[in-house]
Protein backbone atom coordinates (compact mmCIF):
# COMPACT_ATOMS: atom_id res chain seq x y z
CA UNK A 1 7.73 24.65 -27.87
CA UNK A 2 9.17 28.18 -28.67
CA UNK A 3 12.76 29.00 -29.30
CA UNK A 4 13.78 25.79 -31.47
CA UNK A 5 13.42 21.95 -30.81
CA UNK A 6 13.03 21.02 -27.58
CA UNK A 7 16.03 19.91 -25.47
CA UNK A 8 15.15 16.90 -22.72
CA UNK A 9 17.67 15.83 -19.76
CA UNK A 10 17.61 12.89 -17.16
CA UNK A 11 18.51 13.18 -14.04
CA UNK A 12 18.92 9.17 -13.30
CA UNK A 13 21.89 6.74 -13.45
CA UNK A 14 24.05 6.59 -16.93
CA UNK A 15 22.62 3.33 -18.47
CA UNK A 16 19.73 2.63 -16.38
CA UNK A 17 17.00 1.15 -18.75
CA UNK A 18 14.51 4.04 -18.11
CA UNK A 19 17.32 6.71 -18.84
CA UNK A 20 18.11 4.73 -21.84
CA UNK A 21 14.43 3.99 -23.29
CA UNK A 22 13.03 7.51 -22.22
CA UNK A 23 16.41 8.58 -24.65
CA UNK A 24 15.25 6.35 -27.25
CA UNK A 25 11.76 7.94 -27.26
CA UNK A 26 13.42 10.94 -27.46
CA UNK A 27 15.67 10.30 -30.45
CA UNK A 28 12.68 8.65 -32.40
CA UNK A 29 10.72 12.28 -32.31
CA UNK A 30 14.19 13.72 -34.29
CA UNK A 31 15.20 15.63 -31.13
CA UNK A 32 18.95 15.21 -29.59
CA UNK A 33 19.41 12.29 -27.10
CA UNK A 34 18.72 14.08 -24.11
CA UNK A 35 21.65 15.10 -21.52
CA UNK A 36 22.24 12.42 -18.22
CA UNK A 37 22.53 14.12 -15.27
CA UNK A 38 24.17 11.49 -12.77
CA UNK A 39 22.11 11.11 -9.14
CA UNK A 40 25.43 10.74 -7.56
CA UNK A 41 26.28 14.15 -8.82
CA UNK A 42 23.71 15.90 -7.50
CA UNK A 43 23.44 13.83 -4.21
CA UNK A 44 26.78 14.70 -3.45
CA UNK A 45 26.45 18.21 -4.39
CA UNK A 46 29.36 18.27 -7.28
CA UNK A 47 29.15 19.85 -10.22
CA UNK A 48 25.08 18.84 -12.13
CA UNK A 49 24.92 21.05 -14.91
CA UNK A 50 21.19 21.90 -16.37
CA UNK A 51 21.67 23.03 -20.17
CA UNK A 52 19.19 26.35 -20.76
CA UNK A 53 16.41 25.61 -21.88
CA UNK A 54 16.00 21.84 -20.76
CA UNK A 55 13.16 20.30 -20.48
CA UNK A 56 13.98 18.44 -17.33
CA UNK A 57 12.62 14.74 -16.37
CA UNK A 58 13.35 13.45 -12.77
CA UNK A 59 13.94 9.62 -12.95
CA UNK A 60 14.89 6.71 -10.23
CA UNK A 61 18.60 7.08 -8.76
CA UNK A 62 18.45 3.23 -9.95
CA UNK A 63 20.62 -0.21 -9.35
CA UNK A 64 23.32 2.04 -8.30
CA UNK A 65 25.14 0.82 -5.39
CA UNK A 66 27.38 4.55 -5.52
CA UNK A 67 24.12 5.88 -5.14
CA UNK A 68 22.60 3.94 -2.57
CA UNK A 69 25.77 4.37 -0.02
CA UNK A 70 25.13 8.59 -0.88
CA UNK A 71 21.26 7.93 0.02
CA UNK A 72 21.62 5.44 3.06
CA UNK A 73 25.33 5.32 4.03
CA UNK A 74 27.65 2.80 3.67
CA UNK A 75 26.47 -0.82 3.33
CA UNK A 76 25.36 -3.65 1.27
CA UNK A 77 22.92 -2.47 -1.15
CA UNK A 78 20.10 -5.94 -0.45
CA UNK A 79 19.86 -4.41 3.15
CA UNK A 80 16.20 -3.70 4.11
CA UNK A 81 16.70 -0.71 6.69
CA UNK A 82 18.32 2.55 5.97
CA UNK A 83 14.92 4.09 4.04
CA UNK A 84 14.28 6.98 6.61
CA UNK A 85 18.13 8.27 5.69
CA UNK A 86 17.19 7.12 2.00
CA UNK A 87 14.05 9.74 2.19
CA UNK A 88 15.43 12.50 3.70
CA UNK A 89 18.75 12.18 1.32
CA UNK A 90 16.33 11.82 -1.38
CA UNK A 91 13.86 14.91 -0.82
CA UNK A 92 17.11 17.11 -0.39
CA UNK A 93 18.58 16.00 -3.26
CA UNK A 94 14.93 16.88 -5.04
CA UNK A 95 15.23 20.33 -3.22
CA UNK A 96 18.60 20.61 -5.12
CA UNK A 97 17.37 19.75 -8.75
CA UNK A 98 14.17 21.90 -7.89
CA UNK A 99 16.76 24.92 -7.22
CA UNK A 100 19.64 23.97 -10.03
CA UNK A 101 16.31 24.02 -12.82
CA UNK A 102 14.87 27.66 -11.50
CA UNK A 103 18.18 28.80 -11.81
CA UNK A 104 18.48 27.68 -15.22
CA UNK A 105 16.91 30.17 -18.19
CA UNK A 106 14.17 28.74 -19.43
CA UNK A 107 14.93 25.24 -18.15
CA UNK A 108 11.58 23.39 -16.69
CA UNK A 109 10.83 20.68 -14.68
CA UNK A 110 8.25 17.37 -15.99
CA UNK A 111 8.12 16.24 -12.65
CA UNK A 112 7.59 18.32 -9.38
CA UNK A 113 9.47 17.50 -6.20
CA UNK A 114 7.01 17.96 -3.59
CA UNK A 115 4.70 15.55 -5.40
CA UNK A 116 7.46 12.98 -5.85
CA UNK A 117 8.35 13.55 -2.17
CA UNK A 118 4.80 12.58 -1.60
CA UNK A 119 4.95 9.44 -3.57
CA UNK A 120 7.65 8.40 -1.88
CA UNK A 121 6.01 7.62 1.67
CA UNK A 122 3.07 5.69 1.65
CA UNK A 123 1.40 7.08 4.88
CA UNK A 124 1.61 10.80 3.08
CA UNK A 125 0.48 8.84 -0.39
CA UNK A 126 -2.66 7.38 1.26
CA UNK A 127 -3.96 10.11 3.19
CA UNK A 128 -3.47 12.65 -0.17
CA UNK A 129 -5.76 9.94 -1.53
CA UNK A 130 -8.55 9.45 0.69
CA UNK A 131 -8.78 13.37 0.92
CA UNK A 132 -9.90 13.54 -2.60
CA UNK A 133 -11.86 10.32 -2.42
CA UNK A 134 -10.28 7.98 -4.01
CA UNK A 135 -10.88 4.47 -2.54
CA UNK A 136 -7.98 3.13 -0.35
CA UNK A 137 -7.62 0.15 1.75
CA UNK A 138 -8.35 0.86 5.55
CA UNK A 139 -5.32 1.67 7.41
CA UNK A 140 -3.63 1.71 11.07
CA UNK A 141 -4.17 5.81 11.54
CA UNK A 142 -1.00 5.87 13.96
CA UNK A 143 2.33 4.84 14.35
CA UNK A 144 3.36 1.27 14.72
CA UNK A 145 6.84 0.92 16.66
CA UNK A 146 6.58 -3.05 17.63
CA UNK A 147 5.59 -6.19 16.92
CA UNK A 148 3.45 -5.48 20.35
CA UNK A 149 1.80 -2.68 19.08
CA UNK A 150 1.04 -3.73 15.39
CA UNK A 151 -0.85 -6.70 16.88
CA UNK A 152 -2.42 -4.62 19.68
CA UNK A 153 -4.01 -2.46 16.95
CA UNK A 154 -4.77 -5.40 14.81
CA UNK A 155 -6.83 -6.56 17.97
CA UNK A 156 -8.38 -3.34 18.35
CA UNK A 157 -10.13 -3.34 15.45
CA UNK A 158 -10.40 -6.74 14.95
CA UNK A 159 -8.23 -7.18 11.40
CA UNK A 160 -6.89 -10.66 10.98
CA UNK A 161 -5.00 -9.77 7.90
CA UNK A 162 -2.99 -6.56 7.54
CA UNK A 163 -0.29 -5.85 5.04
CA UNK A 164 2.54 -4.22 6.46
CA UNK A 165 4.72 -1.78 4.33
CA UNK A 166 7.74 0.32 4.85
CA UNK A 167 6.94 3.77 4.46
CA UNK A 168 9.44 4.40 2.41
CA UNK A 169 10.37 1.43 0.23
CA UNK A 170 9.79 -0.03 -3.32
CA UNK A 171 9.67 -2.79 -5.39
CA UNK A 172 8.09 -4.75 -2.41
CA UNK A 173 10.97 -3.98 -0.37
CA UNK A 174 9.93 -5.40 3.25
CA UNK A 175 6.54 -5.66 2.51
CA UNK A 176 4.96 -8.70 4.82
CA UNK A 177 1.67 -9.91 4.27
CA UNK A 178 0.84 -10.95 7.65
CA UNK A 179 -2.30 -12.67 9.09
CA UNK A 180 -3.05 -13.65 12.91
CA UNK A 181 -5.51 -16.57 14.25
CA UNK A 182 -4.28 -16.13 18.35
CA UNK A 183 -0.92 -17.35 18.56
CA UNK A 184 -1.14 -18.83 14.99
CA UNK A 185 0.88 -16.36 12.57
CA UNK A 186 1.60 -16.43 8.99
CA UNK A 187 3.94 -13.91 7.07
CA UNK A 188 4.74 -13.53 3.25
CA UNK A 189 7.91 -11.19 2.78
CA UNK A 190 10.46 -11.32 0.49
CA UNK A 191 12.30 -9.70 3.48
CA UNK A 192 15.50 -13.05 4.50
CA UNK A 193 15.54 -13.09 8.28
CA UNK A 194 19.44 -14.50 7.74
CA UNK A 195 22.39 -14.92 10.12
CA UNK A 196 23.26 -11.07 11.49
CA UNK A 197 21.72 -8.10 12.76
CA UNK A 198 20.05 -7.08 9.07
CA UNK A 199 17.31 -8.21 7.15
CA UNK A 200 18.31 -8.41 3.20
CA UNK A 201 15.83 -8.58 -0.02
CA UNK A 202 15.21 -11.71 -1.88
CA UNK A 203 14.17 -12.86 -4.61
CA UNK A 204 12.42 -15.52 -3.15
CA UNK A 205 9.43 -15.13 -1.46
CA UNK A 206 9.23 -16.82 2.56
CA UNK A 207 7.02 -17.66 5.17
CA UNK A 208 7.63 -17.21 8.71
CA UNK A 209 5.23 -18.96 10.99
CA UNK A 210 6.95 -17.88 14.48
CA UNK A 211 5.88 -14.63 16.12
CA UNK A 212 9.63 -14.35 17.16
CA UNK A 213 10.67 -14.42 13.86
CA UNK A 214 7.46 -11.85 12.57
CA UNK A 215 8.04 -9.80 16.08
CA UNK A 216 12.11 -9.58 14.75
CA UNK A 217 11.05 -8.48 11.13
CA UNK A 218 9.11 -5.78 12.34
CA UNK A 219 11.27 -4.63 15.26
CA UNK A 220 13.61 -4.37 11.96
CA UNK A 221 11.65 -2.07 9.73
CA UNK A 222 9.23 0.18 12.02
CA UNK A 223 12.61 2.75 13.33
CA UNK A 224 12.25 3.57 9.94
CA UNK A 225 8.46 4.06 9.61
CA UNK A 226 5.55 1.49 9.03
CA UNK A 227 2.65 2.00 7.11
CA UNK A 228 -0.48 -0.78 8.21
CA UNK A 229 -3.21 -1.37 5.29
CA UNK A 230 -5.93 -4.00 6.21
CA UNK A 231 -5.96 -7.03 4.00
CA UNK A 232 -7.77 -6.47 0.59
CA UNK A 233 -9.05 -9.52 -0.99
CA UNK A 234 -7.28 -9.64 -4.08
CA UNK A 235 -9.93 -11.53 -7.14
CA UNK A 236 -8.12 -14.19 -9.27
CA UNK A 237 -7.66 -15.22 -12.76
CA UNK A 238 -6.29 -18.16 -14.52
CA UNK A 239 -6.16 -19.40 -10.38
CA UNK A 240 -3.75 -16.39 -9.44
CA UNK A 241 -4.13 -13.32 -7.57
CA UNK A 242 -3.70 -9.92 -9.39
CA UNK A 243 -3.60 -6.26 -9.24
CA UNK A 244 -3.65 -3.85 -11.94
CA UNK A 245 -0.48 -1.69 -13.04
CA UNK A 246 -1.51 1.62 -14.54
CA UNK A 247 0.65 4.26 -16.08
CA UNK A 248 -1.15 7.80 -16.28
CA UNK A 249 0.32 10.28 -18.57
CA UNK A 250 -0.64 13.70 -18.39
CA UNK A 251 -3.37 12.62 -16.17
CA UNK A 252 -4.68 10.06 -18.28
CA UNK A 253 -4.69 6.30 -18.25
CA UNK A 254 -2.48 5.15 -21.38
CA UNK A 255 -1.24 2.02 -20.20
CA UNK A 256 -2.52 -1.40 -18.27
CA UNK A 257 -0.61 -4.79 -17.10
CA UNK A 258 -2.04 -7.39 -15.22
CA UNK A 259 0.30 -8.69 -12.45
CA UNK A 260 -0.61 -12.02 -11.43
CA UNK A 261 0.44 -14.35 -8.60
CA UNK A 262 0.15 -17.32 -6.48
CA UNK A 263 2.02 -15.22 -3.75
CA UNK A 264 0.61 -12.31 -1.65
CA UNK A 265 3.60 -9.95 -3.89
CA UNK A 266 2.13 -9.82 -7.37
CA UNK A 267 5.53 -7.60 -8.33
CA UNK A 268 7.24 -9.28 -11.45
CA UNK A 269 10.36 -9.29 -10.44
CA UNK A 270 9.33 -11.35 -7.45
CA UNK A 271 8.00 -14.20 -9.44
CA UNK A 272 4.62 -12.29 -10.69
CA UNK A 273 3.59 -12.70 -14.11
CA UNK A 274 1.69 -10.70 -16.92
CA UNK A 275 -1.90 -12.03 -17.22
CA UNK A 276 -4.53 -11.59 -19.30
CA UNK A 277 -5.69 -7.79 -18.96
CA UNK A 278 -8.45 -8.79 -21.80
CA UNK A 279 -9.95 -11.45 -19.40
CA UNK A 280 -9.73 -8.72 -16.62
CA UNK A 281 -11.60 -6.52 -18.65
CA UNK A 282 -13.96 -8.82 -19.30
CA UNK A 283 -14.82 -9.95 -16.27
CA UNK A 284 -15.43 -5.97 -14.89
CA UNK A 285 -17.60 -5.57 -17.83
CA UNK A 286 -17.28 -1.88 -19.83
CA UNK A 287 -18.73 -0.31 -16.38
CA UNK A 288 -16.64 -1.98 -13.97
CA UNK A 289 -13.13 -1.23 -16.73
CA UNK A 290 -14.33 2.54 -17.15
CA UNK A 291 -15.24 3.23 -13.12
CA UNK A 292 -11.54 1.19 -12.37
CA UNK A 293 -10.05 3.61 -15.16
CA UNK A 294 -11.43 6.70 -13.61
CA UNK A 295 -10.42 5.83 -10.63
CA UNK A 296 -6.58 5.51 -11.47
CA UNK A 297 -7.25 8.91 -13.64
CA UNK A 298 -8.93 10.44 -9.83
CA UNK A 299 -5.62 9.50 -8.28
CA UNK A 300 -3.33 10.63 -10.86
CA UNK A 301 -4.97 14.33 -10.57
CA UNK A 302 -3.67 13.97 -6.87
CA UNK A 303 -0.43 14.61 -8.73
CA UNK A 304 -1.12 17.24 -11.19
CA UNK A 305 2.65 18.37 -11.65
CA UNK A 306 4.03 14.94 -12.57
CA UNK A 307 3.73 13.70 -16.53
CA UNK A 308 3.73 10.05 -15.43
CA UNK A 309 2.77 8.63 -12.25
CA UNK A 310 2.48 4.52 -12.22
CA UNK A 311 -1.32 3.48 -10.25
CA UNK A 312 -0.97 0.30 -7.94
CA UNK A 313 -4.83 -0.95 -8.41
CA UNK A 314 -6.48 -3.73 -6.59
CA UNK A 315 -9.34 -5.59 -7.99
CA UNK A 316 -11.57 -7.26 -5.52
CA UNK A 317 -12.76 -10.66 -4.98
CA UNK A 318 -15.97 -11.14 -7.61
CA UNK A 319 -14.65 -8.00 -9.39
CA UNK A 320 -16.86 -5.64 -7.09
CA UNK A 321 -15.08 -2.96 -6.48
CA UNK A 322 -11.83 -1.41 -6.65
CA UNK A 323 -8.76 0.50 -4.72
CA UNK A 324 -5.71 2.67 -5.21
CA UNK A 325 -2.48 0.62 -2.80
CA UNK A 326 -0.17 3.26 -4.11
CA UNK A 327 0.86 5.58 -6.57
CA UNK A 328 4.77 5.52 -8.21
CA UNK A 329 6.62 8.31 -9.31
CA UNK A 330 8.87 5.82 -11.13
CA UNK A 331 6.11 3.34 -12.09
CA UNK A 332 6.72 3.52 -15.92
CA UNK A 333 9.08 1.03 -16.85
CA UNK A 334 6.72 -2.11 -18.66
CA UNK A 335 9.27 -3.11 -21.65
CA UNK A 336 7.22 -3.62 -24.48
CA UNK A 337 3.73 -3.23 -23.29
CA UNK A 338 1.28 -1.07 -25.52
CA UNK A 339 -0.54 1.51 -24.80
CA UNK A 340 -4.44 1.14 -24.10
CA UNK A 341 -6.51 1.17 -27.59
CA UNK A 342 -8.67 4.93 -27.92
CA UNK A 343 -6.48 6.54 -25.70
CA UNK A 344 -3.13 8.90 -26.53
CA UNK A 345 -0.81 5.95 -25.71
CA UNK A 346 -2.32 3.72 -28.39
CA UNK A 347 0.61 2.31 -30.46
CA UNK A 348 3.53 3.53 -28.16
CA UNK A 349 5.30 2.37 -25.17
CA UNK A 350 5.37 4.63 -21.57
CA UNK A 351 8.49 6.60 -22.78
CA UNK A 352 6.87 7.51 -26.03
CA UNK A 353 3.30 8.64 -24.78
CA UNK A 354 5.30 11.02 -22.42
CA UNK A 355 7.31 12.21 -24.96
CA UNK A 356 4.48 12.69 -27.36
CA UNK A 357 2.52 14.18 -24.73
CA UNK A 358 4.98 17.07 -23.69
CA UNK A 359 5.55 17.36 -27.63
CA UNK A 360 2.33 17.70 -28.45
CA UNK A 361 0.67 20.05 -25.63
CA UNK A 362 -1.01 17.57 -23.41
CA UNK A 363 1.57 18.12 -20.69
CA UNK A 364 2.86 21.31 -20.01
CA UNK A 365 6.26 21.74 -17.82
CA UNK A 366 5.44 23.64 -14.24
CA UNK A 367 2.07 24.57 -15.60
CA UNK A 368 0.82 24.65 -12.46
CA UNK A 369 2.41 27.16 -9.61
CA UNK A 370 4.20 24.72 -6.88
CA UNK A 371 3.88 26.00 -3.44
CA UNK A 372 7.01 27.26 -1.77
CA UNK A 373 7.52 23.71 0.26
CA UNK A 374 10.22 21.86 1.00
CA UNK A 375 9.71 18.05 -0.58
CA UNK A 376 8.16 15.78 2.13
CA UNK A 377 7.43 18.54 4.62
CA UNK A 378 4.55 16.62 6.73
CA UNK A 379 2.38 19.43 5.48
CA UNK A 380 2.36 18.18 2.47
CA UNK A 381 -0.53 15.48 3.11
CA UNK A 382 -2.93 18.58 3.52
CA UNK A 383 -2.28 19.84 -0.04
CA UNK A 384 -5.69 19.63 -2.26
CA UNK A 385 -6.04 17.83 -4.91
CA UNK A 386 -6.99 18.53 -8.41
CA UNK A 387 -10.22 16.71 -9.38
């Protein structure tokens, strides 16, 4: 980097663990513990100060409950609905960091807005995908407003199994795995139909095994969008199900976790636990490990502009073949997990390989023109991919 060391800032929340071990990575290169620029500030447009010349990494607006009420309104922060407000407060306040860095001298974004826009609704996510190829899980094509309709369309093409996601949520948040035999219905949520209008998170996963309860659930999340994969069969190890965390930095896969369960949710925080990703990768073989690694590096060149994108991959039963259930802007934070051996993140933790990879040339800030697009415009599922 010209013009002296290099000079990061966050926007994220003050003490969030990614602003604090992204800082750390910093501070171990020698360079000054980058600046904090506070989501609430620049969600409710007060005074976010870039420094010239920053080097300037978007992270999550966190655990923040301030932050929340600015992105959904006023409310308790477990609640399920509100993401539709959450997105559009979001992509504006993406618009605003976008605006407040090319107004900066010399200050540069590591992550572009309109591809973190992208990330951040699943139906825009998935179609990016399957443009360029990558394999995806079938999904509903059109919009799913009821309980009516969802099963309707299940019908129509005959899917027993569906998982049902809102568009714009995280960590699991909503997500039922739902399956239909007639008027036999199972789903798996860590959604609590409890007393009241709202459905809440949990940390607990449940089963409902009512349609009025599934029919309630989903009358619940689709005002705010659904997106409707088809059931893939997850394969097993140690007698759990898994998918694959990937983190790709600078377009590369650097780091791998197995996250195993005995639940449809494989998320950690949701009772899923780190497996074996040696037994994994011996069970695909060196073909089957290197075609599932390209694939997570196909996906990440769907978002060219962003130093660290987190892949979602599924495995399938007998370790056949492979898909992509979504791609995180934010999917980086694996506490103490190495990176993958013969690859730049060998030795060093998520936070590190991005910092070493900006550093050292890999990754180079707005490198690649952005189009003049609002974030989340629905145009944006049209935009080609880099391959």
């Amino acid at each position: 980097m010209s013009g002296g060391p290099a000079r990061f800032a966050v926007v994220g929340t003050p003490g969030d663990r990614r602003v604090t071990m992204f800082g750390d990575a910093v501070v171990r290169h020698g360079l000054p513990t980058p600046i904090v620029i506070p989501w609430c500030d620049v969600l409710a447009a007060g005074e976010a100060l870039i420094p010239p010349g920053a080097l300037v990494r978007i992270d999550s607006p966190g655990e923040d409950a301030r932050a929340d009420a600015l992105l959904r309104g006023p409310g308790d922060p477990s609640r399920v609905a509100g993401g539709a407000r959450w997105y559009r407060t979001f992509t504006a306040g993406l618009a605003r960091v976008r605006d407040l860095t090319e107004a900066t001298p010399s200050a540069h974004l590591l992550g572009d807005p309109g591809e973190i826009a992208v990330m951040f609704d699943k139906r825009l996510t998935h179609r990016r995908l399957q443009a360029a190829g990558v394999p995806v899980p079938d999904a509903l094509p059109g919009p799913i407003s009821s309980y009516g309709e969802l099963r309707e369309a299940m019908a129509r093409r005959r899917w027993a199994r569906v998982f049902v996601k809102p568009a714009h949520g995280s960590s699991a948040s909503g997500v039922i795995a739902f399956q239909a035999h007639g008027a036999r219905v199972k789903a798996v949520t860590s959604a609590d139909l409890g007393p009241g209008p709202s459905l809440h998170n949990s940390l607990r996963i449940r089963t409902y095994e009512t349609e009025d309860d599934v029919a309630a659930i989903v009358g619940a999340l689709a005002p705010d969008g659904l997106h409707v994969e088809r059931w893939f069969p997850k394969a097993s190890i140690a007698g759990r199900a898994f998918d694959l965390r990937v983190v790709c930095v600078a377009g590369t896969p650097t780091h791998a976790v197995v996250r195993a369960s005995r639940s449809p949710m494989t998320n950690l925080h949701l009772g899923g636990v780190r497996g074996d990703l040696d037994a994994v990768a011996g069970r695909l073989g060196d073909a089957g490990w290197d075609h599932a690694m390209d694939v997570c590096a196909r996906a990440a060149a769907c978002f060219p502009r962003s130093l660290a994108v987190g892949v979602d991959l599924l495995v399938a039963t007998g370790f056949r073949s492979v898909a992509v259930a979504e791609v995180n802007a934010f999917g980086d934070l694996l506490p103490g997990l190495p990176g993958l051996p013969g690859t730049p993140g060998a030795g060093l933790d998520t936070y590190a390989t991005q910092v070493a990879a900006v550093l050292g040339g890999r990754f180079a800030a707005s490198s690649v023109p952005e189009p003049r697009q609002e974030p989340g415009e629905r145009g944006e599922e049209e935009t080609a991919c880099v391959t």
